[in-house]
N, C-alpha and C. Protein backbone atom coordinates (compact mmCIF):
# COMPACT_ATOMS: atom_id res chain seq x y z
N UNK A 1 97.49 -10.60 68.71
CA UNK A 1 98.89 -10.61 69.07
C UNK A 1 99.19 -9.40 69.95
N UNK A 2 99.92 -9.56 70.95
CA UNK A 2 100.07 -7.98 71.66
C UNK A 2 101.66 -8.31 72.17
N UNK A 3 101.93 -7.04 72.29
CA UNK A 3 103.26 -6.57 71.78
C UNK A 3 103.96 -6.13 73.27
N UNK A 4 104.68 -7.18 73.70
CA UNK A 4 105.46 -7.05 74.80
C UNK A 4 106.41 -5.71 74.68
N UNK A 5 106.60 -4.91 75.71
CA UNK A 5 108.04 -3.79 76.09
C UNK A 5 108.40 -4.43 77.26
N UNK A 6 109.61 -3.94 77.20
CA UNK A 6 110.89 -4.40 78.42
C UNK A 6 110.91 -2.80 78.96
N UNK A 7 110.10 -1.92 79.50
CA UNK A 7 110.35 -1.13 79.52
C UNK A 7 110.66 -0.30 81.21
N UNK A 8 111.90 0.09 81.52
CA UNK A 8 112.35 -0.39 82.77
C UNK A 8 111.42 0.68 84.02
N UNK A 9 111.10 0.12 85.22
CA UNK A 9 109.90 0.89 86.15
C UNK A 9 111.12 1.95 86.20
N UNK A 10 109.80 3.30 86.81
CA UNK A 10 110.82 4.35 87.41
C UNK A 10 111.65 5.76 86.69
N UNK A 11 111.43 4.92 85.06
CA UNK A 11 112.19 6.19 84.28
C UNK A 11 110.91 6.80 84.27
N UNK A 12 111.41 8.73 83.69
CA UNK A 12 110.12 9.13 83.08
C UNK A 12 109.80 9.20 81.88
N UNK A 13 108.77 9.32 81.93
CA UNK A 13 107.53 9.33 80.81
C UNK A 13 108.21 10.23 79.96
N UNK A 14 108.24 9.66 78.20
CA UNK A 14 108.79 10.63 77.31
C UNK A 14 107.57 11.41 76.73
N UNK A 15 108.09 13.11 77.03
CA UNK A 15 107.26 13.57 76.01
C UNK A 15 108.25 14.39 74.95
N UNK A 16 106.94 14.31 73.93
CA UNK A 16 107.46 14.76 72.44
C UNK A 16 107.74 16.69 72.61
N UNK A 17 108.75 17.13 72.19
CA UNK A 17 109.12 18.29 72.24
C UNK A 17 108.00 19.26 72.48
N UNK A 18 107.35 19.03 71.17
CA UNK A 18 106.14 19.63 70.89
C UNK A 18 105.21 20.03 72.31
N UNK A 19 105.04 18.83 73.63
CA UNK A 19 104.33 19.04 74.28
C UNK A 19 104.92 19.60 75.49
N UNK A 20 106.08 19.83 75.39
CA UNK A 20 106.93 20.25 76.50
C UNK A 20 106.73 22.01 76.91
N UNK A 21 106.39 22.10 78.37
CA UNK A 21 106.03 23.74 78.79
C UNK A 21 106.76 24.01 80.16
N UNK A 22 108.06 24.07 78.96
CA UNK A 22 109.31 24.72 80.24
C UNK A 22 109.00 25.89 81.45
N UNK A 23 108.27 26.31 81.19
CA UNK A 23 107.75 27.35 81.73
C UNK A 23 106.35 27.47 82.59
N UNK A 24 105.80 26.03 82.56
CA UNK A 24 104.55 25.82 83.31
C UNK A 24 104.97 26.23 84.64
N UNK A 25 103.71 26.89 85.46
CA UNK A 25 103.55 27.38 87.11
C UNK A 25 102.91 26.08 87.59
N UNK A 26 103.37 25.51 89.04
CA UNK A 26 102.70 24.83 89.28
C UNK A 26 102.64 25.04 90.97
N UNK A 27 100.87 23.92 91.20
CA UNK A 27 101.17 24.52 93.15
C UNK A 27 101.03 26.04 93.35
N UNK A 28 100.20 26.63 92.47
CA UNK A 28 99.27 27.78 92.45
C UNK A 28 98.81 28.11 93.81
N UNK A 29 98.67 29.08 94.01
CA UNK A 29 97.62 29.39 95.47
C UNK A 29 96.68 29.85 94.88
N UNK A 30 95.46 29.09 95.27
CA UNK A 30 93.82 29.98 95.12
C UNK A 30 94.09 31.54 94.94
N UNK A 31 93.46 32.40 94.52
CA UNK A 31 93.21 33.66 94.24
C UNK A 31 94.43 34.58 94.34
N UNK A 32 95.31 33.72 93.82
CA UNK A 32 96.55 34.53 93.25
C UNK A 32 97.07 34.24 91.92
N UNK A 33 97.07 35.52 91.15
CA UNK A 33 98.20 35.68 89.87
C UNK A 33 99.42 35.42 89.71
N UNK A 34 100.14 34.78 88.82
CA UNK A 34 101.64 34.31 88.49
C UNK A 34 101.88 34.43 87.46
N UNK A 35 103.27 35.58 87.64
CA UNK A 35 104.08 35.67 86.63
C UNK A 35 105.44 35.85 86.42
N UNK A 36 106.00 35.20 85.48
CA UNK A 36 107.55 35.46 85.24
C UNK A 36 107.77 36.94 85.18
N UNK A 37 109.05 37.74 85.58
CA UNK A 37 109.38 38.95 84.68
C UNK A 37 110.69 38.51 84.85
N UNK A 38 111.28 39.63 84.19
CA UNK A 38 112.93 39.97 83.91
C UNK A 38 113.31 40.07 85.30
N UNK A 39 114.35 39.47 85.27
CA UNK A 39 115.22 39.58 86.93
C UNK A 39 115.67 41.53 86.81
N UNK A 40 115.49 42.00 86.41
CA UNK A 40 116.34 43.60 85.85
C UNK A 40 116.20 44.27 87.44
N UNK A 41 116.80 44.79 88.64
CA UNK A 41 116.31 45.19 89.33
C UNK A 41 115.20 46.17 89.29
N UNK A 42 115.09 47.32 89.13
CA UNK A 42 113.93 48.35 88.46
C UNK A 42 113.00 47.56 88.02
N UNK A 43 112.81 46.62 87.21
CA UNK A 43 111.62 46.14 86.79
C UNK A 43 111.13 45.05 88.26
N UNK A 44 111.88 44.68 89.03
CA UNK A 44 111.45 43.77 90.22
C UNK A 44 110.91 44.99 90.89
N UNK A 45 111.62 45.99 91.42
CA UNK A 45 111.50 47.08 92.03
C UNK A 45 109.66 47.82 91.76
N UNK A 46 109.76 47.83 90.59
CA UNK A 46 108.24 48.18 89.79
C UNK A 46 107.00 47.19 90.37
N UNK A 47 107.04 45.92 90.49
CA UNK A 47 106.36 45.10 90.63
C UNK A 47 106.18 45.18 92.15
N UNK A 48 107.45 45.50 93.04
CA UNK A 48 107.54 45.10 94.79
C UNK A 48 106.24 46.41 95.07
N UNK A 49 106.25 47.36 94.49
CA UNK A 49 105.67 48.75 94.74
C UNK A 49 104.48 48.54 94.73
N UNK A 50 104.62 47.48 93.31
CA UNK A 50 103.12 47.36 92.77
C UNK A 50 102.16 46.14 93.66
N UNK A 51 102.65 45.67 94.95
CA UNK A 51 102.39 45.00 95.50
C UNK A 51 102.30 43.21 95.22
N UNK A 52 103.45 43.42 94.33
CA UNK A 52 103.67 41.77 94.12
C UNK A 52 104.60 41.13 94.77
N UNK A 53 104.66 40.01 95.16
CA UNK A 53 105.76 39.58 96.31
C UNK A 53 106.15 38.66 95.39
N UNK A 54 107.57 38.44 95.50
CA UNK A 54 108.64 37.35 94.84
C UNK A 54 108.45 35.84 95.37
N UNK A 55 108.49 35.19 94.45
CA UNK A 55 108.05 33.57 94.75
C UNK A 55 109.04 32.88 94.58
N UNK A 56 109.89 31.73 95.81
CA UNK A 56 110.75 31.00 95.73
C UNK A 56 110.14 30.04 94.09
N UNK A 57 111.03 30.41 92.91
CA UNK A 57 110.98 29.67 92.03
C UNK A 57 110.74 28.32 91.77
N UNK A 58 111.82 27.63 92.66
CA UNK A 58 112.24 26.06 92.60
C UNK A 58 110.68 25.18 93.27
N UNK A 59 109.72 26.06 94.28
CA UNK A 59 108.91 25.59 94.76
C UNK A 59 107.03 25.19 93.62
N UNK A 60 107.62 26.31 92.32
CA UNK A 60 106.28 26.31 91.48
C UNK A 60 106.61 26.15 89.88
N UNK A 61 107.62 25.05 89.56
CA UNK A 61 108.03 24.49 88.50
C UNK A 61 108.03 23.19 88.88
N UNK A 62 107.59 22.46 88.03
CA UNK A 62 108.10 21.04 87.67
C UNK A 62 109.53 20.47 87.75
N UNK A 63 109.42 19.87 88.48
CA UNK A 63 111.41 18.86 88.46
C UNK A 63 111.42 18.10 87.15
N UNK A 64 110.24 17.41 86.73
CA UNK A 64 110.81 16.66 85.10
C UNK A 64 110.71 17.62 84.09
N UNK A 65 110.06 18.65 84.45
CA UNK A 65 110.57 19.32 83.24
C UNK A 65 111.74 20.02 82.93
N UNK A 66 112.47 20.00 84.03
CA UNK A 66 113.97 21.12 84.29
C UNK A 66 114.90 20.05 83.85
N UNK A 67 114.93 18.94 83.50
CA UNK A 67 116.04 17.81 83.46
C UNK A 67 116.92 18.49 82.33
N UNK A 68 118.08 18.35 82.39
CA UNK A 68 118.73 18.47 81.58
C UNK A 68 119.84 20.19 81.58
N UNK A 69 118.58 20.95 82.92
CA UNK A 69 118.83 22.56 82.35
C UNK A 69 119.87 22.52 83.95
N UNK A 70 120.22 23.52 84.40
CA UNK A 70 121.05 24.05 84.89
C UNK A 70 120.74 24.13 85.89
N UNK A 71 121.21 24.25 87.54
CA UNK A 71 120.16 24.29 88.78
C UNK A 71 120.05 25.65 88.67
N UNK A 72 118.82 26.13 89.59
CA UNK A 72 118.12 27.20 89.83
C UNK A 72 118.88 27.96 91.48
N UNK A 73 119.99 28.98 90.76
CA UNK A 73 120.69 30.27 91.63
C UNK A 73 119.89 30.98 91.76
N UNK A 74 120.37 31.53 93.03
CA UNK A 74 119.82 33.24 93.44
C UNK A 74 118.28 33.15 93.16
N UNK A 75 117.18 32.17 92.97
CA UNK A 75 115.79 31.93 93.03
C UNK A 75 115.65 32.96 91.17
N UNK A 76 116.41 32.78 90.40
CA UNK A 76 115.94 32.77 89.24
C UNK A 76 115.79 31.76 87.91
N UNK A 77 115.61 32.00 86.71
CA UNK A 77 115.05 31.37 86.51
C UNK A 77 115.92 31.50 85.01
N UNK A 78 117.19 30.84 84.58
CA UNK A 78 117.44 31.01 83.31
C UNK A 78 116.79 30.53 81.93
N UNK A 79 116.28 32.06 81.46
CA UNK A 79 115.63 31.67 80.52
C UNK A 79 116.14 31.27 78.77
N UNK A 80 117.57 32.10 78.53
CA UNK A 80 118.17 32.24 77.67
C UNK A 80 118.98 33.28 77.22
N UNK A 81 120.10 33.30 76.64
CA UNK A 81 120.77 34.39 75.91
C UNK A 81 121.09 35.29 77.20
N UNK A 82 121.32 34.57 78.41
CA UNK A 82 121.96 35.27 79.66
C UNK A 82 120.98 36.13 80.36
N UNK A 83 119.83 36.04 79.96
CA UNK A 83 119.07 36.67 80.79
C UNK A 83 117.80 35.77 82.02
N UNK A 84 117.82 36.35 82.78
CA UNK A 84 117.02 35.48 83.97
C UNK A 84 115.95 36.19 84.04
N UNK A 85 114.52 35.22 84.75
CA UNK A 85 113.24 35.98 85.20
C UNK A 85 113.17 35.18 86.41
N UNK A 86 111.94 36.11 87.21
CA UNK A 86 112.08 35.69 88.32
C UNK A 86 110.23 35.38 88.32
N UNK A 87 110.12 34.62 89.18
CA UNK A 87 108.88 34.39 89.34
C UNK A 87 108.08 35.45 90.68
N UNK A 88 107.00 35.92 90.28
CA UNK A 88 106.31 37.34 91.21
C UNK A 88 104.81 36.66 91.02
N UNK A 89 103.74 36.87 92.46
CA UNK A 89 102.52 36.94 92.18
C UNK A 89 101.74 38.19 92.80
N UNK A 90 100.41 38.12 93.02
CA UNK A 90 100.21 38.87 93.41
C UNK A 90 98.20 38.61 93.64
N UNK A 91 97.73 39.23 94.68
CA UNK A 91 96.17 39.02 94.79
C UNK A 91 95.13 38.83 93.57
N UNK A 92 94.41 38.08 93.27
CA UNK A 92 93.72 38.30 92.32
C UNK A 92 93.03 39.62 92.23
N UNK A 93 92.59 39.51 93.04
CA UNK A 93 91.62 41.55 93.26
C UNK A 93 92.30 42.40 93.04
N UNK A 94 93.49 42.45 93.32
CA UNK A 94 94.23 43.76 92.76
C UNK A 94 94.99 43.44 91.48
N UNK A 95 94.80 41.95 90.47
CA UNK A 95 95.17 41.92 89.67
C UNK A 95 94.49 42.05 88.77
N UNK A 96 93.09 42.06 88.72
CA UNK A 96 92.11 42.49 88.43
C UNK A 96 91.98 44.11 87.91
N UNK A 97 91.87 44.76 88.77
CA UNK A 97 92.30 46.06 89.45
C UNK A 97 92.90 46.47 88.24
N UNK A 98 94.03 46.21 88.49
CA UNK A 98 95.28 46.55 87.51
C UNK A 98 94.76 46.48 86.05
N UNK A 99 93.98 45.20 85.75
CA UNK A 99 93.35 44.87 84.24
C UNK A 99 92.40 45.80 83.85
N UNK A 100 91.55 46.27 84.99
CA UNK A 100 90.73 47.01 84.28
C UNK A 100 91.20 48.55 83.94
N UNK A 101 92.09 49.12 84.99
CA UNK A 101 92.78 50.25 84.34
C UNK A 101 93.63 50.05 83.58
N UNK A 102 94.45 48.79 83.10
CA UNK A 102 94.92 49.06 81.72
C UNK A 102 94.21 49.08 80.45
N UNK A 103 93.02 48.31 80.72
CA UNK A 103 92.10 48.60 79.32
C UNK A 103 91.13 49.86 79.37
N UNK A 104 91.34 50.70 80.60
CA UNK A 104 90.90 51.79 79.90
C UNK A 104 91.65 52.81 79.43
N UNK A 105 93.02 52.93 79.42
CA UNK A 105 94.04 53.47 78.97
C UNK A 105 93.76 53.37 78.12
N UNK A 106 93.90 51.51 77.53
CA UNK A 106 94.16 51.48 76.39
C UNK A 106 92.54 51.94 75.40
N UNK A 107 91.24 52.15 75.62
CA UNK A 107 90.32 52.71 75.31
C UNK A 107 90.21 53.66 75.06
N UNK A 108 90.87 54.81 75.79
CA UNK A 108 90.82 56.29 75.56
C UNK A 108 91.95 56.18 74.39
N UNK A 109 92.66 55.63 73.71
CA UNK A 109 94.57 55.76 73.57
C UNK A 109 93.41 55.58 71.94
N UNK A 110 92.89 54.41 72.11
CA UNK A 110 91.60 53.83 70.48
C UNK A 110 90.93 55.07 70.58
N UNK A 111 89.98 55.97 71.53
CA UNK A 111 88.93 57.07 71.07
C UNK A 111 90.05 57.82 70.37
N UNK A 112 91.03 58.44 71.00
CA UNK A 112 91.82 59.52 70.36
C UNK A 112 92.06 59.13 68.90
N UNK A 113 92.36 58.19 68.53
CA UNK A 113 92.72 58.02 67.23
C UNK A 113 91.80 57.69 66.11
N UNK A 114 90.89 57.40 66.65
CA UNK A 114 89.26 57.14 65.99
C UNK A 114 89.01 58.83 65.70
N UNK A 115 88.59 59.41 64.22
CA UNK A 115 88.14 60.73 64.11
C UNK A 115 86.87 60.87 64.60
N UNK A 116 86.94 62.28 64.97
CA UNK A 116 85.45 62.81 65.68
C UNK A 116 85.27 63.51 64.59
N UNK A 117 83.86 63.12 64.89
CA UNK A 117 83.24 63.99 63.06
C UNK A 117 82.54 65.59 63.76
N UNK A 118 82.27 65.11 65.39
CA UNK A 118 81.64 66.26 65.42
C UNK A 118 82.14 67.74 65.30
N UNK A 119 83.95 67.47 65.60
CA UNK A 119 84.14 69.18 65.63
C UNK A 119 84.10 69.83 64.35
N UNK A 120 83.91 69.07 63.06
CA UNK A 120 83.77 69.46 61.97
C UNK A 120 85.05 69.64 61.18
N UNK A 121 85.88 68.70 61.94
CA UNK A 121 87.39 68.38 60.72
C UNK A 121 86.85 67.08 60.08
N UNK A 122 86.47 66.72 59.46
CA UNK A 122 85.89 65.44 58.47
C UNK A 122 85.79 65.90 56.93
N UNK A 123 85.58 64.98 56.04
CA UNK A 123 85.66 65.50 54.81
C UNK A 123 86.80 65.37 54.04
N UNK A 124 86.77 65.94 52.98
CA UNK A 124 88.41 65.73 52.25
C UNK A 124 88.20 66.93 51.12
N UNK A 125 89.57 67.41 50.77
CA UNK A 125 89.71 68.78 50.56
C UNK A 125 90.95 68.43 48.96
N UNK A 126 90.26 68.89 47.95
CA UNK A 126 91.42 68.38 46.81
C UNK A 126 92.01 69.67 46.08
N UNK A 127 92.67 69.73 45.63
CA UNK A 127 92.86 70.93 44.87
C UNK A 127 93.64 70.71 43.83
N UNK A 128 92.78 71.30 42.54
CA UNK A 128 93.30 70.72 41.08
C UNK A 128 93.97 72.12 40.04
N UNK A 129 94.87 71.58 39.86
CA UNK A 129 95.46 72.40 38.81
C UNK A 129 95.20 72.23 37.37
N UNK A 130 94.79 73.50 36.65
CA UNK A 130 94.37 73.47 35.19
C UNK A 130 95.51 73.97 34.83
């Protein structure tokens, strides 16, 4: 037995909440990084320095996934609770770059807090009262 739908051409395809990624990049360029930040000027400002260039938004999101939300002003990107991000990329090589000096920050930031036994502060020291 198989089971006729009337189901009309042209609408879209439902997906279940669960699989929905409001926030997917799409139409990537080869050997470039993408990322949302905070519209905050100073924090765009941080990124322009840092050699990331601002990406017309509306051009690297999905149209079925925006249904329902608000059009896209001033090339940002409302995310919630009144605050906007903007979409920024930037070279892979220098995003790279960037990765490997933040993990060695963050490496030296772990040695410091890891004890050194060699300068000879190690041990433990009690002192009892009779």
């Amino acid at each position: 037995m198989t089971e006729k739908t009337n189901k009309p051409s042209g609408r879209p395809v439902r997906k279940p909440v669960g699989a929905r990624n409001r926030l997917e990049i799409i139409n990537k360029e080869p050997g470039r990084e993408y990322r949302l930040i905070d519209s905050d000027p100073a924090r765009v400002h941080q990124f322009l320095e840092a050699g990331y260039r601002v990406e017309q938004v509306k051009d690297f999101l999905p149209g079925s996934e925006r249904l329902g939300q608000g059009s896209i002003v001033d090339n940002s990107l409302p995310v919630g609770g009144g605050s906007k991000q903007l979409l920024v990329s930037i070279e892979k090589e220098y995003f790279e770059q960037d990765q490997k000096e933040k993990m060695l920050r963050v490496k030296a930031t772990e040695e410091a807090i890891k004890p050194n036994t060699s300068d000879g502060f190690y041990g433990k020291v009690s002192i009892e009262h009779s």
